[in-house]
C-alpha atoms as a PDB file:
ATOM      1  CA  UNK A   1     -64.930 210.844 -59.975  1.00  0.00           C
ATOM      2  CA  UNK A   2     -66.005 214.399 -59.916  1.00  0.00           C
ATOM      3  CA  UNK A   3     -65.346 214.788 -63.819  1.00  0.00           C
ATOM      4  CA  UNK A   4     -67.376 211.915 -64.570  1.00  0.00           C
ATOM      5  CA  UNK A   5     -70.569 212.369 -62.689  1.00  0.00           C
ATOM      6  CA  UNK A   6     -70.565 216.126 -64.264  1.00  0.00           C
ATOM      7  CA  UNK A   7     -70.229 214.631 -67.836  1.00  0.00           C
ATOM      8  CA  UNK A   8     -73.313 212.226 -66.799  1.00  0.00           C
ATOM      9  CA  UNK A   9     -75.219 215.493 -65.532  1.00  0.00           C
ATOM     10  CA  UNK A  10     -74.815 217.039 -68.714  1.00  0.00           C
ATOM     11  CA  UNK A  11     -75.311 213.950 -70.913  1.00  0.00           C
ATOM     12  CA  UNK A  12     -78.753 213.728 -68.757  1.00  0.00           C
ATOM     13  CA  UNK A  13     -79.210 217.305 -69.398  1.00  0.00           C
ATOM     14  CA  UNK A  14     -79.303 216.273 -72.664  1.00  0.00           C
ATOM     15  CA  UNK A  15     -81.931 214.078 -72.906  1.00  0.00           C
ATOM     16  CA  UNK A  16     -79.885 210.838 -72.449  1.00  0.00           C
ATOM     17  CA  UNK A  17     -80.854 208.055 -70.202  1.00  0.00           C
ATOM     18  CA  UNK A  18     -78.650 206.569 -67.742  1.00  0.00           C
ATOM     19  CA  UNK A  19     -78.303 203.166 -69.473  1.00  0.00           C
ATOM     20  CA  UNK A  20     -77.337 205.170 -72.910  1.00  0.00           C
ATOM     21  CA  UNK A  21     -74.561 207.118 -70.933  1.00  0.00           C
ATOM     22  CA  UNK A  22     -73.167 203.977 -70.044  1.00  0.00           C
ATOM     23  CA  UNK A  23     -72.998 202.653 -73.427  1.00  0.00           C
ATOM     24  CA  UNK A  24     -72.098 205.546 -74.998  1.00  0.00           C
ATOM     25  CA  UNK A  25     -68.946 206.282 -72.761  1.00  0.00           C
ATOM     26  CA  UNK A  26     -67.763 202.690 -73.084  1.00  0.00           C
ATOM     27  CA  UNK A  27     -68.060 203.448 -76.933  1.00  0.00           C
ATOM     28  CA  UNK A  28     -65.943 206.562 -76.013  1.00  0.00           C
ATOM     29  CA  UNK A  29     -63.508 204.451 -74.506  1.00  0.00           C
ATOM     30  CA  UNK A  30     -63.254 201.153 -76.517  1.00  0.00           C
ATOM     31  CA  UNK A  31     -62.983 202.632 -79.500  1.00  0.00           C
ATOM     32  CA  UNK A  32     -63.995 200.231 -82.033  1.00  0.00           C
ATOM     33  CA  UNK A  33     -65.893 197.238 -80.585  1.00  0.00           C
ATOM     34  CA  UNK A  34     -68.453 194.706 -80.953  1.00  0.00           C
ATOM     35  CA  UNK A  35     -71.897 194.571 -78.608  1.00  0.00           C
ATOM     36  CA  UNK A  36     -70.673 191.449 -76.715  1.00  0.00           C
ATOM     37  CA  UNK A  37     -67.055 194.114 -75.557  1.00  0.00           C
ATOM     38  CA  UNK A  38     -69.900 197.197 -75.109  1.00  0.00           C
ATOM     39  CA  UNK A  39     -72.083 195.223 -72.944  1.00  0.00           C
ATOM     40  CA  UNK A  40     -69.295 193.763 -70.715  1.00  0.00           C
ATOM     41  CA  UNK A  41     -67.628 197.317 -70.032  1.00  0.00           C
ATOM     42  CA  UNK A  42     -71.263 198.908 -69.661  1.00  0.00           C
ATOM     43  CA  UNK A  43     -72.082 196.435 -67.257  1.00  0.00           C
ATOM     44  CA  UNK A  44     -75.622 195.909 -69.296  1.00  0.00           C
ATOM     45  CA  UNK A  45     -76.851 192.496 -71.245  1.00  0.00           C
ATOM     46  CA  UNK A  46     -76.473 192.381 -75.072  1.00  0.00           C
ATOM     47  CA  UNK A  47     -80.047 193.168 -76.359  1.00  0.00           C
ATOM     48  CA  UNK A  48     -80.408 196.256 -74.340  1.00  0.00           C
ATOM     49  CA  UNK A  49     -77.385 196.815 -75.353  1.00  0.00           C
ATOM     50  CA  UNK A  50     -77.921 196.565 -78.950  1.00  0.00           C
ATOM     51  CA  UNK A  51     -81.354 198.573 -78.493  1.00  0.00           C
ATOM     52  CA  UNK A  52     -79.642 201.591 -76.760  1.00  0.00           C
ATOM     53  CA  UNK A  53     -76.769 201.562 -79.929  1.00  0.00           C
ATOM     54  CA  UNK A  54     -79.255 201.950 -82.577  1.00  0.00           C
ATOM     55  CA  UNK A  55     -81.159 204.847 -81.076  1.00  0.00           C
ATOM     56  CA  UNK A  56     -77.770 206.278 -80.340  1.00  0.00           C
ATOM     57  CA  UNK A  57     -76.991 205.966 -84.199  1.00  0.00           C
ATOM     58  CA  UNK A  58     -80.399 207.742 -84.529  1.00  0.00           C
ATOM     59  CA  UNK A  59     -78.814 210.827 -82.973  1.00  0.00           C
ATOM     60  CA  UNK A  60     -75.851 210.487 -84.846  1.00  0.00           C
ATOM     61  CA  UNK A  61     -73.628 209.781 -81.403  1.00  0.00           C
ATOM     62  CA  UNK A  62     -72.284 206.095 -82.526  1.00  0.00           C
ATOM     63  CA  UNK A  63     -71.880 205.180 -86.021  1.00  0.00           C
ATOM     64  CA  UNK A  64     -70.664 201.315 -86.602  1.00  0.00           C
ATOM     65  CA  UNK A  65     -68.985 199.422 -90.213  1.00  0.00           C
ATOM     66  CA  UNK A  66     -68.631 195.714 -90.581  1.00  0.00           C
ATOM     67  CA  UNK A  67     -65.324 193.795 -90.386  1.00  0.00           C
ATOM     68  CA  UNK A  68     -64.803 190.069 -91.149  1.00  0.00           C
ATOM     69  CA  UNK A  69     -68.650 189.421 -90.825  1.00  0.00           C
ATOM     70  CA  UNK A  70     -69.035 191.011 -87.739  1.00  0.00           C
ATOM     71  CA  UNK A  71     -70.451 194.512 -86.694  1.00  0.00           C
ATOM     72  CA  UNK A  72     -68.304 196.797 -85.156  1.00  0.00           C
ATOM     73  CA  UNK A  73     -69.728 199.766 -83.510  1.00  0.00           C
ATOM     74  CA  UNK A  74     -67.396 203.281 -82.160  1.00  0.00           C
ATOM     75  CA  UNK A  75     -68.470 206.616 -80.844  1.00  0.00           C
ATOM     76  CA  UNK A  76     -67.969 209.919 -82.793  1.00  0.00           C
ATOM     77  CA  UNK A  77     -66.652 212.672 -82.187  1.00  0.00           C
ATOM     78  CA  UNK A  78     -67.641 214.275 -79.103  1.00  0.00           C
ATOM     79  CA  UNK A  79     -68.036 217.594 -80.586  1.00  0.00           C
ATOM     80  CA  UNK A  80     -71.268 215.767 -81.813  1.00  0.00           C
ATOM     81  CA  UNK A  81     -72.919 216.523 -78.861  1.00  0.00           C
ATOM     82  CA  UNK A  82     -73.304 220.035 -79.802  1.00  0.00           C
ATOM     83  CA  UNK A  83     -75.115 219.447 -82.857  1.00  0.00           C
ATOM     84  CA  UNK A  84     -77.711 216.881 -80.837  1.00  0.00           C
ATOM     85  CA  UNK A  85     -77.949 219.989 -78.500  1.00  0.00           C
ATOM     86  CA  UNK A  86     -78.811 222.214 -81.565  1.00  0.00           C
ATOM     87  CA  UNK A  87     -81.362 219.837 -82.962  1.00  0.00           C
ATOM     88  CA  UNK A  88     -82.636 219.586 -79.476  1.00  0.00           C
ATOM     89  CA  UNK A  89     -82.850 223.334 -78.970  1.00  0.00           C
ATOM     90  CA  UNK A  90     -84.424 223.595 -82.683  1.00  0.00           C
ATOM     91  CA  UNK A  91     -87.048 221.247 -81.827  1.00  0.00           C
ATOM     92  CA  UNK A  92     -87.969 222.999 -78.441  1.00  0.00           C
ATOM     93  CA  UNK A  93     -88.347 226.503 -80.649  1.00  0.00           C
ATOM     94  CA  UNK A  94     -90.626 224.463 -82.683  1.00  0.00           C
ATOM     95  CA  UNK A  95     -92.043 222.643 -80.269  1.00  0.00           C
ATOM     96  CA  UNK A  96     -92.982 226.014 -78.419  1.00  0.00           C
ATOM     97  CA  UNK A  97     -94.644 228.069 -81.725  1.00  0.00           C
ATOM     98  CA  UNK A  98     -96.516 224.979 -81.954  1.00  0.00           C
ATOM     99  CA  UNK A  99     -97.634 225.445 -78.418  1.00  0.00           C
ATOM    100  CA  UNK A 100     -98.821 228.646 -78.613  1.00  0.00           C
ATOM    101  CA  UNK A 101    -101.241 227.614 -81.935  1.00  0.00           C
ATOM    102  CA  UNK A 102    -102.554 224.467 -79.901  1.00  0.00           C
ATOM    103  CA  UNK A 103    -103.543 225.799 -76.221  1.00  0.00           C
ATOM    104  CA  UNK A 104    -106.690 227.512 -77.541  1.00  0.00           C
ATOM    105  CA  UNK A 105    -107.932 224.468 -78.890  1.00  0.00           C
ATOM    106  CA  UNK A 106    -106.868 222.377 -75.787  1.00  0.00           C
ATOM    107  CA  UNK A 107    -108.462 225.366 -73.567  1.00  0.00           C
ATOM    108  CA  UNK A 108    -111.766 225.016 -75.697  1.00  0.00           C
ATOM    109  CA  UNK A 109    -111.180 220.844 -74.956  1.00  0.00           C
ATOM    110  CA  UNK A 110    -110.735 221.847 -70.965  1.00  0.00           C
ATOM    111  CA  UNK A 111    -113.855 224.486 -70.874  1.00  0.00           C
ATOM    112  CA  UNK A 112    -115.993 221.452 -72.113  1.00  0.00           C
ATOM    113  CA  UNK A 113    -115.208 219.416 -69.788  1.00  0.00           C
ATOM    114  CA  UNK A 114    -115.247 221.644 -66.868  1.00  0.00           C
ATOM    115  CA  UNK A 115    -118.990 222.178 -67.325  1.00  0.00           C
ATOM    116  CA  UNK A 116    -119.226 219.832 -64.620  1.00  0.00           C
ATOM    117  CA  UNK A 117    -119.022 220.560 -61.264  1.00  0.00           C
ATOM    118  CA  UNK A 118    -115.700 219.832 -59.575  1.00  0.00           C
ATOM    119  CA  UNK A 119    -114.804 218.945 -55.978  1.00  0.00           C
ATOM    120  CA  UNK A 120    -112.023 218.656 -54.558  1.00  0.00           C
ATOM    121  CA  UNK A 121    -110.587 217.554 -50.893  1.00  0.00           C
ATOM    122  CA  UNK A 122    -108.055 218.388 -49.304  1.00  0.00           C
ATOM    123  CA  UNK A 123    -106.803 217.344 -45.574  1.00  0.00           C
ATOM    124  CA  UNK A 124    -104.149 218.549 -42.455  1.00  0.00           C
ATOM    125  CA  UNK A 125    -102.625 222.285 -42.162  1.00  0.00           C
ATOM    126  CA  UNK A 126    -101.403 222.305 -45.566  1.00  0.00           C
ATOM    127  CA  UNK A 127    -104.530 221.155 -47.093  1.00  0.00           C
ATOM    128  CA  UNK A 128    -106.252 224.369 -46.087  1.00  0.00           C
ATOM    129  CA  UNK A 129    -103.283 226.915 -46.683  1.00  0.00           C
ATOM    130  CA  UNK A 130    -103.923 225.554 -50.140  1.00  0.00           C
ATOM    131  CA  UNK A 131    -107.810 226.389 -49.934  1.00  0.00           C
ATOM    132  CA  UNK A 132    -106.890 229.956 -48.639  1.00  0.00           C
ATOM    133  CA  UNK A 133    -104.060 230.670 -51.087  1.00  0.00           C
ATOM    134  CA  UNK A 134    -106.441 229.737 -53.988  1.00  0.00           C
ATOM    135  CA  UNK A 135    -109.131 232.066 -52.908  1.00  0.00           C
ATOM    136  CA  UNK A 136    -106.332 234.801 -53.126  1.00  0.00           C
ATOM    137  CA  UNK A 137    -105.091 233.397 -56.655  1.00  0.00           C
ATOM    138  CA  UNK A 138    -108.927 233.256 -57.754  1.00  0.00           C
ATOM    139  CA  UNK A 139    -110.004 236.322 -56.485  1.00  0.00           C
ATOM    140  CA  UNK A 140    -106.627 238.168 -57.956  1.00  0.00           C
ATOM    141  CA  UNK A 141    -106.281 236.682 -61.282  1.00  0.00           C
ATOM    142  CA  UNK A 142    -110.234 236.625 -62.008  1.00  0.00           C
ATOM    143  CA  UNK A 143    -112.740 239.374 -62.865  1.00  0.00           C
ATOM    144  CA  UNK A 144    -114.354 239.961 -59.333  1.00  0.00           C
ATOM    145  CA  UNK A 145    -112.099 241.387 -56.909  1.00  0.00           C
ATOM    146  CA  UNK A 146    -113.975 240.142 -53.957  1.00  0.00           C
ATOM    147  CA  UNK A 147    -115.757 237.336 -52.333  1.00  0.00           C
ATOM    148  CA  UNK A 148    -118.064 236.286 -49.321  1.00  0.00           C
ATOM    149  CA  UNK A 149    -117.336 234.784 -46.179  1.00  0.00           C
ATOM    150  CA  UNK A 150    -119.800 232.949 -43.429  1.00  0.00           C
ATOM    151  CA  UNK A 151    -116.953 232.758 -40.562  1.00  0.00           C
ATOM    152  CA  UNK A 152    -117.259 230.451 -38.078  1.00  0.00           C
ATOM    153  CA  UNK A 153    -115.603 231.742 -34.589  1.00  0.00           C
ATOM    154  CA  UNK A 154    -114.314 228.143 -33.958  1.00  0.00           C
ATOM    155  CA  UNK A 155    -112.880 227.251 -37.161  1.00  0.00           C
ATOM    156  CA  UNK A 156    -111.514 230.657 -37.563  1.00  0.00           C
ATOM    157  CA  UNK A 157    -108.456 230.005 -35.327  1.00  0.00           C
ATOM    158  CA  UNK A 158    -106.931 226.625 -37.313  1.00  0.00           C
ATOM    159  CA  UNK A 159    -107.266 229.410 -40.547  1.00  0.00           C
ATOM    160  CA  UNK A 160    -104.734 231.871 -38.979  1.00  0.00           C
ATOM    161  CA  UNK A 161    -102.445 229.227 -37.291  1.00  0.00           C
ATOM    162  CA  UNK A 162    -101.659 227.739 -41.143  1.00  0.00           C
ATOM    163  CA  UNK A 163    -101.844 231.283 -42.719  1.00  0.00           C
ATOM    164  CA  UNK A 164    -101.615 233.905 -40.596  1.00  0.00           C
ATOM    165  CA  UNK A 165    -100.538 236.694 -43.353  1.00  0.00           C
ATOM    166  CA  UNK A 166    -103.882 235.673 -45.259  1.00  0.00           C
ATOM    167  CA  UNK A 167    -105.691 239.043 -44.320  1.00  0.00           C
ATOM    168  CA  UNK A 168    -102.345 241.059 -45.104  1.00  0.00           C
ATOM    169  CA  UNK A 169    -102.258 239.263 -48.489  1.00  0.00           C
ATOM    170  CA  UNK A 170    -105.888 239.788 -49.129  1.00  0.00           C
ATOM    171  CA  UNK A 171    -105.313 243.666 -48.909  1.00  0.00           C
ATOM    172  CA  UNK A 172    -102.189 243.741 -50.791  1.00  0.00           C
ATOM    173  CA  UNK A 173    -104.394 242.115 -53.871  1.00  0.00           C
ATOM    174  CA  UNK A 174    -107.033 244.662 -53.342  1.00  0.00           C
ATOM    175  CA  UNK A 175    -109.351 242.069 -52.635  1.00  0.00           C
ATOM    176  CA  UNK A 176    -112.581 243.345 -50.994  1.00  0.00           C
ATOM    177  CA  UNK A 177    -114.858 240.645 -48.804  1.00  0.00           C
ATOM    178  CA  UNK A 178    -118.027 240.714 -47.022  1.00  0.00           C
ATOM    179  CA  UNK A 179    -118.375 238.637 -43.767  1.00  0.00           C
ATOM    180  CA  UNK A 180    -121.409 237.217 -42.135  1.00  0.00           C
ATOM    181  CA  UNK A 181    -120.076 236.392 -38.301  1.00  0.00           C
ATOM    182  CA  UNK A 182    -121.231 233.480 -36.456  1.00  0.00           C
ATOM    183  CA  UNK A 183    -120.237 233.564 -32.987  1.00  0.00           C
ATOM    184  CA  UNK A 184    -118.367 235.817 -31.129  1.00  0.00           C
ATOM    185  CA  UNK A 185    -115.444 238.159 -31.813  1.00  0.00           C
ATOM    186  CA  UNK A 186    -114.512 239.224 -35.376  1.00  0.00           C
ATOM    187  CA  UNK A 187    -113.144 242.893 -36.573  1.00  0.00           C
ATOM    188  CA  UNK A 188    -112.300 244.402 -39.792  1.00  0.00           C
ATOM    189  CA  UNK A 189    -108.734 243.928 -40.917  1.00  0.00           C
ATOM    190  CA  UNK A 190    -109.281 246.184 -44.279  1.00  0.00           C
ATOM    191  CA  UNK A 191    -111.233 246.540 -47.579  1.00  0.00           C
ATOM    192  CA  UNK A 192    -114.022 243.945 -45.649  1.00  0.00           C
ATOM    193  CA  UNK A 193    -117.387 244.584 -44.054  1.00  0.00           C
ATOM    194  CA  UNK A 194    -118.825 242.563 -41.227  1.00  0.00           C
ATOM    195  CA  UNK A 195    -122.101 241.870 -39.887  1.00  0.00           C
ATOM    196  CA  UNK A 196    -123.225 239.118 -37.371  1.00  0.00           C
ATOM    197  CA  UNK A 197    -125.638 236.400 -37.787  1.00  0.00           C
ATOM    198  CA  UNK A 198    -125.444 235.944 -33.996  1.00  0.00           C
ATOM    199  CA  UNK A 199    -122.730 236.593 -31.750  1.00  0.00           C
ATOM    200  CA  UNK A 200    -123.736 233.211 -29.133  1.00  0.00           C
ATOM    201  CA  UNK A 201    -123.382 230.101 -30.828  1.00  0.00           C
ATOM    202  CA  UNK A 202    -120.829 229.041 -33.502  1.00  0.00           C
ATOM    203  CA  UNK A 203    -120.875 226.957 -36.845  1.00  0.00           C
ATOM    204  CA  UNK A 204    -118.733 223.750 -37.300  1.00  0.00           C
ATOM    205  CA  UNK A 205    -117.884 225.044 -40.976  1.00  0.00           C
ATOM    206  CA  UNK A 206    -115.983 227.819 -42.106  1.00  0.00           C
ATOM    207  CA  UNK A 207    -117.872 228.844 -45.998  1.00  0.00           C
ATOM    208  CA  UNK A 208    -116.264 230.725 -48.684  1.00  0.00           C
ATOM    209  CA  UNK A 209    -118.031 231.489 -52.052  1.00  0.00           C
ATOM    210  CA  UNK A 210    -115.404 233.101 -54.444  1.00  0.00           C
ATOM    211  CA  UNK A 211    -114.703 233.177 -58.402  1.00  0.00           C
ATOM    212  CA  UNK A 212    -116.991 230.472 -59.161  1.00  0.00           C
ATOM    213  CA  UNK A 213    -116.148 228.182 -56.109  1.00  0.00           C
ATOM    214  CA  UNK A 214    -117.378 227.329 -53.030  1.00  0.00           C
ATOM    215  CA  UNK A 215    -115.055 226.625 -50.182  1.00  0.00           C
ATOM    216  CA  UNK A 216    -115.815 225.008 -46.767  1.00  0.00           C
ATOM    217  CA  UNK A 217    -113.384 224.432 -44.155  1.00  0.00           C
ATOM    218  CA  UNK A 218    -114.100 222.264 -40.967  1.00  0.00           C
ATOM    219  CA  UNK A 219    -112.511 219.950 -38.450  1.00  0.00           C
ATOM    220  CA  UNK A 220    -112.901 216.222 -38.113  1.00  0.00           C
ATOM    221  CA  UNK A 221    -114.031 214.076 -34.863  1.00  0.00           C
ATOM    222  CA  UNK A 222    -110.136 214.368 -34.380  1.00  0.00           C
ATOM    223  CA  UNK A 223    -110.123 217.635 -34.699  1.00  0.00           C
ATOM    224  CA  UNK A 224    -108.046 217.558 -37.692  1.00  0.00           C
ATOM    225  CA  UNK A 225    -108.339 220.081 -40.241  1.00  0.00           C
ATOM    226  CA  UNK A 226    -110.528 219.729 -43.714  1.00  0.00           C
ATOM    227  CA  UNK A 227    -110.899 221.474 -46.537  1.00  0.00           C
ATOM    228  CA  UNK A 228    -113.544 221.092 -49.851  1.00  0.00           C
ATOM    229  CA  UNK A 229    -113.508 223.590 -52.898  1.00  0.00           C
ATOM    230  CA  UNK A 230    -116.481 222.953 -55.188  1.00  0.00           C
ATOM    231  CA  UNK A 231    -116.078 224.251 -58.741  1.00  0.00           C
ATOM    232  CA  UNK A 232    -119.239 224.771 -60.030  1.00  0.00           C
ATOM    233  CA  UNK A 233    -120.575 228.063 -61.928  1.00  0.00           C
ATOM    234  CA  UNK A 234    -124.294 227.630 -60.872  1.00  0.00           C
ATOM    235  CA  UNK A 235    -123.563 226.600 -57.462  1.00  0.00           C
ATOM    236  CA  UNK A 236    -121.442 229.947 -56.767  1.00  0.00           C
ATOM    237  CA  UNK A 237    -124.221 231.839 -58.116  1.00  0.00           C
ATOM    238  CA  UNK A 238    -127.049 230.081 -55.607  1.00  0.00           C
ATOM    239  CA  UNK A 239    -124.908 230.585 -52.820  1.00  0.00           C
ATOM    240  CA  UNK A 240    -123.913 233.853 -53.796  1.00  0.00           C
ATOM    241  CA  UNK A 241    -127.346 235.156 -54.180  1.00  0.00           C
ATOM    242  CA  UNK A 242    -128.751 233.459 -50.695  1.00  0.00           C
ATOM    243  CA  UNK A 243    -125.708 235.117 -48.893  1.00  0.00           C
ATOM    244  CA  UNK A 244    -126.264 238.622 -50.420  1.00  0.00           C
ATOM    245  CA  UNK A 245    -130.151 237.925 -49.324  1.00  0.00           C
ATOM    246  CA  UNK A 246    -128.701 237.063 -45.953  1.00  0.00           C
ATOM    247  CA  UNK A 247    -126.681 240.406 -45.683  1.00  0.00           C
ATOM    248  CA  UNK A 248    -129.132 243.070 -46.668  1.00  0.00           C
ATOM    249  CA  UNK A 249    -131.789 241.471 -44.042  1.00  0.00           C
ATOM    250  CA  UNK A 250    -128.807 241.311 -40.654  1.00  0.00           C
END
């Protein structure tokens, strides 16, 4: 049993699909035989049957001759499998140098469309590890190393309990951020600069303007956790330049 399902593994690694293993090992083991003989041992009706043979023949696995007016199909060698892997493996080489002359034209294609603006949601604990972990990606893989933060003292606490190495991995990227404190509490963790907008009341939303997004993470009436990024060039730039405004007048 253990020999078989590691043959079907492989055959699958191959590119086969389940109901062409089947036919193709009762080939293997019938030897010469007609669809109606296939079908019964593969366990599959005729037509599929007779569907799954000819693509088979494609890849030169099953070849067939005719006998007394009837069709007769058999398996070849199984040392054919190597050369379907070879034309496999030649394909994904091609397949690949292809690639590579295609994904500026299909980055031009995405560009164009991503003139609009973009929002996405995203809901629960692992929604907003997901906002936090792509302002780090953002940040670290884009042209500005930093980014701009209005905390929100009672948000700030669902942020830590879902990532609590954010600040750690913010440093380690050399990521720099200016904060604008609402509410109480707050320090500097490293490469970030704080000032407060008031240290009495809180915000209900957490704001993050970073490499051309805006990010705003709040709680619902159930106080479950939600998250929005906005993609949007022109947007990041209006918030950007209202916060800065905000920071040189605290």
């Amino acid at each position: 049993m253990a020999i078989i399902s590691m043959v079907e593994k492989t055959l699958q690694n191959l590119g086969l699909e389940d109901k062409e293993i089947k036919v193709y090992l009762a080939c293997l083991k019938l030897g010469p035989s007609p669809v109606r003989k296939i079908a019964e041992n593969a366990g599959i009706n005729r037509q599929t049957v007779y569907d799954i043979l000819k693509g088979l023949i494609g890849t030169g696995l099953i070849s067939y001759y005719h006998k007394d007016k009837r069709q007769y199909f058999i398996a070849e060698d199984p040392s054919r499998l190597k050369d379907v892997l070879r034309q496999r493996r030649d394909l994904l080489e091609k397949t690949e140098t292809e690639m590579s002359e295609i994904i500026p034209q299909l980055k031009s294609i995405y560009n164009n469309a991503a003139v609009k603006p973009v929002a996405k949601f995203y809901e629960g604990y692992a929604g907003i590890e997901l906002v936090l972990k792509d302002v780090i990606k953002s940040c670290r893989d884009g042209s500005e190393k930093s980014y701009y933060v209005y905390s929100a003292a009672s948000i700030k606490r669902y942020l830590y309990n879902v990532y609590p190495n954010f600040s750690k991995d913010r440093i380690d990227s050399g990521i720099g951020v200016k904060v604008i404190s609402i509410g109480p509490g707050g320090e500097t963790r490293g490469l970030d600069e704080r000032k407060w907008l008031t240290k009495k009341d809180s915000a209900p939303t957490y704001i993050l303007i970073y490499a051309g997004k805006l990010g705003m993470i709040s709680v619902d009436a159930n106080e479950k956790p939600i998250g929005v990024i906005i993609e949007d060039k022109n947007i990041y730039q209006t918030q950007k330049m209202i916060f800065e405004f905000v920071w040189e007048n605290l």
